[in-house]
Protein backbone atom coordinates (compact mmCIF):
# COMPACT_ATOMS: atom_id res chain seq x y z
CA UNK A 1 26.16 13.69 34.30
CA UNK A 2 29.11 14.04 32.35
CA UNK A 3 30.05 16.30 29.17
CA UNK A 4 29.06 13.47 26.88
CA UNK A 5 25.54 13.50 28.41
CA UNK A 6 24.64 16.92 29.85
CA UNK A 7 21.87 18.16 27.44
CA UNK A 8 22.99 21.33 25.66
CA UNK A 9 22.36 24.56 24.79
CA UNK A 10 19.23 24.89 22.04
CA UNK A 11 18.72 27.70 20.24
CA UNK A 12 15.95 28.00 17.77
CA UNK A 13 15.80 31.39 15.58
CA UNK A 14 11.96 31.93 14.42
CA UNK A 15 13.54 33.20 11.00
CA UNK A 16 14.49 29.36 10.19
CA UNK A 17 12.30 27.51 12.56
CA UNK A 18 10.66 24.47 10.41
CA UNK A 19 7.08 24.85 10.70
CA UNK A 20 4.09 22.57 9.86
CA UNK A 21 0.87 23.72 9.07
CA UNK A 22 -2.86 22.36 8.30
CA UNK A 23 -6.11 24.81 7.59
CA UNK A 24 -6.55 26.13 11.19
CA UNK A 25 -3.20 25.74 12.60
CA UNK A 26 0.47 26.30 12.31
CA UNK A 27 3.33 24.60 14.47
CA UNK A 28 6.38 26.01 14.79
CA UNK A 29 9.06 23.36 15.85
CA UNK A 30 11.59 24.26 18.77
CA UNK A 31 13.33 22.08 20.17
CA UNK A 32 12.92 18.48 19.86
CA UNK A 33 14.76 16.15 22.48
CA UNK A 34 17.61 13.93 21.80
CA UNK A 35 17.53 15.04 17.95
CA UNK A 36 19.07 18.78 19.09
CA UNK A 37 20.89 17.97 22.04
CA UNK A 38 17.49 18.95 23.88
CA UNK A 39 16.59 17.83 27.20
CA UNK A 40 12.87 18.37 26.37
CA UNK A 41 10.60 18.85 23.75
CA UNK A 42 8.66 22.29 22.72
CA UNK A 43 6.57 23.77 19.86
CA UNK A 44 4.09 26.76 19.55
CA UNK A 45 0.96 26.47 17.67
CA UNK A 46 -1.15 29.12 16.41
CA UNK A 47 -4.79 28.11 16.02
CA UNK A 48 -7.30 29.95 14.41
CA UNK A 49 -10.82 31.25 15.54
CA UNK A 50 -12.20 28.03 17.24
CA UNK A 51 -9.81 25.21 15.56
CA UNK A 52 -9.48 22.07 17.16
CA UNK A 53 -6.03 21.04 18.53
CA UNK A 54 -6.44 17.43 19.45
CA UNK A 55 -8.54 15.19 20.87
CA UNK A 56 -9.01 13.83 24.43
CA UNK A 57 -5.32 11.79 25.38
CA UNK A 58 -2.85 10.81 27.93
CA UNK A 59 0.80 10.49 28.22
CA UNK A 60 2.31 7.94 30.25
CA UNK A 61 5.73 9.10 30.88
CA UNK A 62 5.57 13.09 30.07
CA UNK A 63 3.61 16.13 31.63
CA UNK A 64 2.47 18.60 28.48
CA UNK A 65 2.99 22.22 29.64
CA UNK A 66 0.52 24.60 28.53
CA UNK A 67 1.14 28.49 27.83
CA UNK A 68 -1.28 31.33 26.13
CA UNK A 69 1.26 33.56 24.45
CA UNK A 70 -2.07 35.26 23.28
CA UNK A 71 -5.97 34.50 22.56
CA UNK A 72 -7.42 31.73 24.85
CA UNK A 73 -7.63 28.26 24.84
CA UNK A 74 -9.90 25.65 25.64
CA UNK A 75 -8.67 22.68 27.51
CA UNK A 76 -10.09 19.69 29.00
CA UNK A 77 -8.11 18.59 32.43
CA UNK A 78 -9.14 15.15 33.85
CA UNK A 79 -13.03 15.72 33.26
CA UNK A 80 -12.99 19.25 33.62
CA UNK A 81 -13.09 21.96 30.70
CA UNK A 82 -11.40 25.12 31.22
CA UNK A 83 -10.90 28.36 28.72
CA UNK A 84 -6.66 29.26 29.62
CA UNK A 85 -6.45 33.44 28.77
CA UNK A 86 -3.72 35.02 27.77
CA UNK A 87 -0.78 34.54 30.25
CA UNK A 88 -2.40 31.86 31.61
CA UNK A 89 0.34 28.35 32.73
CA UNK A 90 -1.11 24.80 32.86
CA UNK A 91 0.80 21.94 33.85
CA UNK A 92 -0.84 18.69 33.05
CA UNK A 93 0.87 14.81 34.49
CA UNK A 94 1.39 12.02 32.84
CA UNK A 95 -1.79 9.67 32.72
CA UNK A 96 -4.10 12.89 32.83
CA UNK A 97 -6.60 12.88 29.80
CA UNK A 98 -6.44 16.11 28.23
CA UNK A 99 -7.52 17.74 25.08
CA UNK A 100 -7.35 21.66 23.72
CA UNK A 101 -8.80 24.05 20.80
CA UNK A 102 -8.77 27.57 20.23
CA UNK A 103 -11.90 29.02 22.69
CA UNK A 104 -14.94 29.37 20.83
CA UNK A 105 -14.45 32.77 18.23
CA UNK A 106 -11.28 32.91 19.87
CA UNK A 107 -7.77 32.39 18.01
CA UNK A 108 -4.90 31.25 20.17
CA UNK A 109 -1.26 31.33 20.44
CA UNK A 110 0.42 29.25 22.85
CA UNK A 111 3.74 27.27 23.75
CA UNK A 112 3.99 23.49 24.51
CA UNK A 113 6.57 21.69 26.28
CA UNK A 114 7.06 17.88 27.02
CA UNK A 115 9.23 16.94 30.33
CA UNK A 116 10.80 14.86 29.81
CA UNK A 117 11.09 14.94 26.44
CA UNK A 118 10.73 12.51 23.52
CA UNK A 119 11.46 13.08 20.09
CA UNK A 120 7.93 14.39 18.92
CA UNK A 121 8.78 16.17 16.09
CA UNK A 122 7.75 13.48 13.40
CA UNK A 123 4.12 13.15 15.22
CA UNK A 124 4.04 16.60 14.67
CA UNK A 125 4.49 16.09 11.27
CA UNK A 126 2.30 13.30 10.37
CA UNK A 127 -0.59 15.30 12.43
CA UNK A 128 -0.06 17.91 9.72
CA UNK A 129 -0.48 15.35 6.91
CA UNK A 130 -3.45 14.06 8.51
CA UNK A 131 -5.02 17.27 8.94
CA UNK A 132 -4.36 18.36 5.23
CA UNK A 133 -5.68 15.06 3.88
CA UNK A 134 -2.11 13.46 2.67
CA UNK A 135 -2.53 10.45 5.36
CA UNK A 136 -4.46 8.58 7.02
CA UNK A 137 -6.15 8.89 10.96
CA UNK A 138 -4.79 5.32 11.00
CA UNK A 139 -1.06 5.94 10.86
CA UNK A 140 -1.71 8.08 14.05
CA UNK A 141 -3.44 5.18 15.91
CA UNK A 142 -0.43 2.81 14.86
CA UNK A 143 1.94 5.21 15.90
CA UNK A 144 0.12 5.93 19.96
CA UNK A 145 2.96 3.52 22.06
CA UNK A 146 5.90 5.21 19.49
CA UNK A 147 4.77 9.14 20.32
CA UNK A 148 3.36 8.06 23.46
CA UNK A 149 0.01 9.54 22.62
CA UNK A 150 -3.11 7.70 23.86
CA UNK A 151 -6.41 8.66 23.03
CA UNK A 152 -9.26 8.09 24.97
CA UNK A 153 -13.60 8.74 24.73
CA UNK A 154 -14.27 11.84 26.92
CA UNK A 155 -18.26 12.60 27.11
CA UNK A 156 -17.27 16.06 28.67
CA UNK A 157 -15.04 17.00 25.45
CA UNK A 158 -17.26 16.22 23.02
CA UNK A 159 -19.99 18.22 24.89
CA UNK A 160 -17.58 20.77 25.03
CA UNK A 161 -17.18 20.65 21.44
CA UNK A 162 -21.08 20.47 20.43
CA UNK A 163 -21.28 23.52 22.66
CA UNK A 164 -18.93 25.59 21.06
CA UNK A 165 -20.23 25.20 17.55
């Protein structure tokens, strides 16, 4: 790799870190690849008691990294559905349906990271406008093969879900 394409240095200060927010969650935007000189692509959302983070999906060419900063989270791996606690790592490969949400009466805190990395930042973005009502579930759908985001029906989720409530 030379100087022209060695990823760089990234640092994001949480005083001016853009953020985007619905009614159970905030995002706070790291480091997005190939936009900041990043060779990957991170965010940490904070989720509050029980809020849904997304539906059961796949990517095809990234693993999602998974980390509790603090509270626990609910995850579906494959078929399974697991609560991660605090301190608690999760790796998840490409073409592994996965979904997350805050545990039941639980809040959570936790980081994300794409390797390798795709700019994800404006999916980010338009989930927030979906979430607060200003677009449309549709410009998600369009926008699976662009984000690489593929969702898919899992029974266990939604029994997951019904379970919780």
């Amino acid at each position: 790799m030379n100087a022209q394409t060695a990823p760089k240095a990234v640092i994001t200060r949480a005083t001016t870190a853009e953020t985007t927010a619905d009614p159970s969650s905030v995002m706070t935007l790291l480091a997005d690849y190939g936009t900041d000189g990043s060779a990957l692509t991170s965010y940490r959302s904070t989720f509050a008691k029980g809020a849904v983070g997304a539906p059961a999906h796949f990517h095809t060419k990234a693993s999602e990294l998974f980390f509790v900063v603090d509270g626990a989270l609910q995850v579906l791996v494959g078929e399974e559905v697991k609560v991660l606690e605090k301190g608690d790592f999760l790796l998840v490969p490409p073409h592994t349906p996965h979904a997350f949400a805050a545990a039941p009466d639980r809040e959570a805190d936790v980081l994300f990271v794409f390797s390798p990395g795709m700019p994800r930042f404006d999916y980010l973005r338009l989930l927030g406008r979906v979430m607060r009502g200003e677009a449309s579930f549709e410009e998600i759908k369009n926008s699976s093969e662009q984000y690489d985001n593929h969702y898919v029906n899992s029974p266990a989720w939604q029994a997951a879900l019904v379970a919780a409530k």
